[in-house]
PDB file of N, CA and C in Angstrom:
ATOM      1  N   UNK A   1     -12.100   1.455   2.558  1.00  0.00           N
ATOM      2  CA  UNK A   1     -11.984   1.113   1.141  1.00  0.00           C
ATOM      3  C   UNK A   1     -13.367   0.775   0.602  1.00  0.00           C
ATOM      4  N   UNK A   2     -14.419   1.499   0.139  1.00  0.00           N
ATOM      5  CA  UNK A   2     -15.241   1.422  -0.516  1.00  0.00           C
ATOM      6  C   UNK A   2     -15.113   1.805  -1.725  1.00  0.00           C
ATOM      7  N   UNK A   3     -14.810   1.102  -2.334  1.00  0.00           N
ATOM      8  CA  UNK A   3     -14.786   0.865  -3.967  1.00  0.00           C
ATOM      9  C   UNK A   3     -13.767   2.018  -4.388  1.00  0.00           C
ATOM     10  N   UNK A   4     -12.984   2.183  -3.917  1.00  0.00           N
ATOM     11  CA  UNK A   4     -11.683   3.878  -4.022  1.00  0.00           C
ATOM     12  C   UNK A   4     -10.984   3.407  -4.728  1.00  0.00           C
ATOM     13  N   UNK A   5     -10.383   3.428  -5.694  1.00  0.00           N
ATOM     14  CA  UNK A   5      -9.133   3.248  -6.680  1.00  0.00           C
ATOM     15  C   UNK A   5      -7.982   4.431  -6.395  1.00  0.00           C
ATOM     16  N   UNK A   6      -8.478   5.333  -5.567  1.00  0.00           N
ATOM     17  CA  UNK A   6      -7.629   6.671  -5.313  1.00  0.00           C
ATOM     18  C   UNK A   6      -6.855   6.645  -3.761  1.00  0.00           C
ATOM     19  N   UNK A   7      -5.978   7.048  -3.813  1.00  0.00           N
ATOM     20  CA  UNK A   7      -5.214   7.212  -2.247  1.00  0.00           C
ATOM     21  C   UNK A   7      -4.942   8.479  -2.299  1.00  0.00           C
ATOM     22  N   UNK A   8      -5.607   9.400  -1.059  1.00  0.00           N
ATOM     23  CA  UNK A   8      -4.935  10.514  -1.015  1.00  0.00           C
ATOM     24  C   UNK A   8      -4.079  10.696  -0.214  1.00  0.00           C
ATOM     25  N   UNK A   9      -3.167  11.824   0.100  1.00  0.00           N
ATOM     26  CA  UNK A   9      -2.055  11.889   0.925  1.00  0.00           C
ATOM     27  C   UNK A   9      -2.455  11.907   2.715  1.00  0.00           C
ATOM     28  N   UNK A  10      -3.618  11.912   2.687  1.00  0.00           N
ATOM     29  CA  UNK A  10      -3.766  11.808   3.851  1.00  0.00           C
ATOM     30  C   UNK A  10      -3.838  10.334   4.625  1.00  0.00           C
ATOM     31  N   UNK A  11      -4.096   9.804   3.631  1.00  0.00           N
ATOM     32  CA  UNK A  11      -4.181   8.265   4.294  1.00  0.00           C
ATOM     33  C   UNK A  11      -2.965   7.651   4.038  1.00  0.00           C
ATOM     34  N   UNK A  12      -1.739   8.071   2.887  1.00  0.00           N
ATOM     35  CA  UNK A  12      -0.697   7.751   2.959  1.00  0.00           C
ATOM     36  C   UNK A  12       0.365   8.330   4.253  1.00  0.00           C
ATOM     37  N   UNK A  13      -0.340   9.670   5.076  1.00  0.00           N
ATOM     38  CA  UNK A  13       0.399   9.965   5.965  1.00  0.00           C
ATOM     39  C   UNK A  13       0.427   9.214   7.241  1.00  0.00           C
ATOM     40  N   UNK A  14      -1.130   8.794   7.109  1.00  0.00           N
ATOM     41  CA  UNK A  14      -1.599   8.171   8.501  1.00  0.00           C
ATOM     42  C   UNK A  14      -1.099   6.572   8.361  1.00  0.00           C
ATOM     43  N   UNK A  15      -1.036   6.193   6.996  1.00  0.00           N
ATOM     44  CA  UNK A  15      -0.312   4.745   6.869  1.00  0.00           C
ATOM     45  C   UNK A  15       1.508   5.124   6.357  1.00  0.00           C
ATOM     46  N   UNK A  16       1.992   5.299   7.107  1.00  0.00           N
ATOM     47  CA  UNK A  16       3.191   5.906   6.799  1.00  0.00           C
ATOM     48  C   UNK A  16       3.962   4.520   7.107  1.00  0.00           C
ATOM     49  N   UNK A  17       3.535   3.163   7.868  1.00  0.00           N
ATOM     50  CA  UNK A  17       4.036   2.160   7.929  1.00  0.00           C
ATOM     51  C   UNK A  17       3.934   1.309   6.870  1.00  0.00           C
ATOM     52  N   UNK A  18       3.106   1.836   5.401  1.00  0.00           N
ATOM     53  CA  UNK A  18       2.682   1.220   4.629  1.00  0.00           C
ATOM     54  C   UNK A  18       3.423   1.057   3.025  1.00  0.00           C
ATOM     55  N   UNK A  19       3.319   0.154   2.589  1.00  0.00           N
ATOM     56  CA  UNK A  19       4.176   0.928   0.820  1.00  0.00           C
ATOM     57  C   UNK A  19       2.668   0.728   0.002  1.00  0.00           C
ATOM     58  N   UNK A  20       2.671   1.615  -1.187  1.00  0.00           N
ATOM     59  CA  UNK A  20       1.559   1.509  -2.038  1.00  0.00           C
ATOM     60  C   UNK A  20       1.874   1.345  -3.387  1.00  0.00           C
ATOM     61  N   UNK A  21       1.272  -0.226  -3.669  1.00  0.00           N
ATOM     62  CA  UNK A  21       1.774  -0.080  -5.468  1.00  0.00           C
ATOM     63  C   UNK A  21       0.703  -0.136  -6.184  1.00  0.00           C
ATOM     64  N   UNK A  22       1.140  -0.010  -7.664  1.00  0.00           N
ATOM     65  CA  UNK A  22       0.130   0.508  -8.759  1.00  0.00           C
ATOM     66  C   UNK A  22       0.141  -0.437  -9.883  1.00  0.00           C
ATOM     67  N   UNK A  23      -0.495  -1.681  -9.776  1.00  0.00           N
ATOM     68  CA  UNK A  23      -0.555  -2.767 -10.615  1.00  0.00           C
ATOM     69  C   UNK A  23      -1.549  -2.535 -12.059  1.00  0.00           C
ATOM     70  N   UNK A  24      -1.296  -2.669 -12.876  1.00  0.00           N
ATOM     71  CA  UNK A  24      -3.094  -2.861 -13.662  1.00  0.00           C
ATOM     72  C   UNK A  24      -4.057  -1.951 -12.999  1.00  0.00           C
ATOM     73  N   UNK A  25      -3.777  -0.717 -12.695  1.00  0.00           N
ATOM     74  CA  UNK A  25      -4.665  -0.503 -11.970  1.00  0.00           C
ATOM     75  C   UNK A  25      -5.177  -0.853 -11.177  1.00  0.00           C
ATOM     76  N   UNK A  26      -4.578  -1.081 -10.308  1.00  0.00           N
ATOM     77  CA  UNK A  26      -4.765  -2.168  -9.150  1.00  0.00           C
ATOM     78  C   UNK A  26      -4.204  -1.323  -8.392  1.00  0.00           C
ATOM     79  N   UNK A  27      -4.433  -0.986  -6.791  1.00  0.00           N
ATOM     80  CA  UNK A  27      -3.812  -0.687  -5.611  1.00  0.00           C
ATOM     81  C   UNK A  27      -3.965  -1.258  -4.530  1.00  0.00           C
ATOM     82  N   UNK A  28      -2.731  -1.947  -4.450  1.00  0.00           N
ATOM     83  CA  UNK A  28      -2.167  -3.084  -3.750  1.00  0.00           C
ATOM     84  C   UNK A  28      -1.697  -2.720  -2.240  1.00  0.00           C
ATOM     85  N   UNK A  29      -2.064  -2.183  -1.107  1.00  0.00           N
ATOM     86  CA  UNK A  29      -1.121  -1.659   0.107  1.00  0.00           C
ATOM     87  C   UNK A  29      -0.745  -3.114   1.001  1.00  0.00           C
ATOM     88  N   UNK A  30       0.638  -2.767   0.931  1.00  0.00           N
ATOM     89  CA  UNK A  30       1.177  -4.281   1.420  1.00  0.00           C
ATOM     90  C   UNK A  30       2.007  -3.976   3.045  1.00  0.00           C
ATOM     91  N   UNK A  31       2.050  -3.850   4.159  1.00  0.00           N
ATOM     92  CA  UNK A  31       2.566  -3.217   5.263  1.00  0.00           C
ATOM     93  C   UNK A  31       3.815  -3.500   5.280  1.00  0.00           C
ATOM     94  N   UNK A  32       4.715  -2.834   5.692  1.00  0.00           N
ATOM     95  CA  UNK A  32       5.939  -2.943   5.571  1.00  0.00           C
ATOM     96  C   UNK A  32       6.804  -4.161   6.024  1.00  0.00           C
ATOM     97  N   UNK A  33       6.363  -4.385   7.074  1.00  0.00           N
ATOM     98  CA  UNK A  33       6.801  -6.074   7.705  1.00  0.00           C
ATOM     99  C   UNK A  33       6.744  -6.656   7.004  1.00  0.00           C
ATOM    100  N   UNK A  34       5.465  -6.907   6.231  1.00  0.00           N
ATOM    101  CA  UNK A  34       4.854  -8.371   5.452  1.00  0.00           C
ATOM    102  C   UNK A  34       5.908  -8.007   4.028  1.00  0.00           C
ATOM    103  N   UNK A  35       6.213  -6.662   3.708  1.00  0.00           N
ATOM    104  CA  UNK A  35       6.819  -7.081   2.179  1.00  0.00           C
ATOM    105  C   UNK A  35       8.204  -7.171   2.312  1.00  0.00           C
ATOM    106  N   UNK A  36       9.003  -6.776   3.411  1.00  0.00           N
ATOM    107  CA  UNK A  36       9.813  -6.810   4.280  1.00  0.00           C
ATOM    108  C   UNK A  36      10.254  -8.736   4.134  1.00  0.00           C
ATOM    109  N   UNK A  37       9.910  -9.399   4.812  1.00  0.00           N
ATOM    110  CA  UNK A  37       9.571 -10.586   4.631  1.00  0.00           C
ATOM    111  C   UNK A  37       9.241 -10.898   3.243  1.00  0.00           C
ATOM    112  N   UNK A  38       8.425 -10.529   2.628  1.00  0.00           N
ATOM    113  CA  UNK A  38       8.994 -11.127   0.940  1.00  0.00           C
ATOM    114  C   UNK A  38      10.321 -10.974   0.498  1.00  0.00           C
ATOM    115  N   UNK A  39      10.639  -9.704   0.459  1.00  0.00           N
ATOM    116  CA  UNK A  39      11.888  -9.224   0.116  1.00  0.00           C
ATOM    117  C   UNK A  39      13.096 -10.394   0.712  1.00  0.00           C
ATOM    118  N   UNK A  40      13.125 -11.043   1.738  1.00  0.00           N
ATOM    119  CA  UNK A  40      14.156 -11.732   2.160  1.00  0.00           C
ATOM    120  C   UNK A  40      13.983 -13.214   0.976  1.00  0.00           C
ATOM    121  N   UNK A  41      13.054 -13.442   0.915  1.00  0.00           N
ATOM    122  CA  UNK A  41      12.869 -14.495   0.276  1.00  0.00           C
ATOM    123  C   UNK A  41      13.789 -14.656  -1.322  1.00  0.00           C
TER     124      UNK A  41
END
């Protein structure tokens, strides 16, 4: 992550354990466990 605002599909393939959101322009990758665990909350 050097200064990238962009995700291409390749790093979404290789993080396939990952979810990616789109805040304000913001890209947020949160791993699935950890939001997993929000979600119960």
């Amino acid at each position: 992550m050097s200064g990238k605002n962009t995700v291409t599909l390749e790093e979404i393939r290789r993080n396939q354990n990952t979810f990616i959101f789109i805040d304000s322009n913001t890209v947020r990758v949160v791993k699935a466990k950890n939001w997993a665990a929000k979600s119960t909350s």
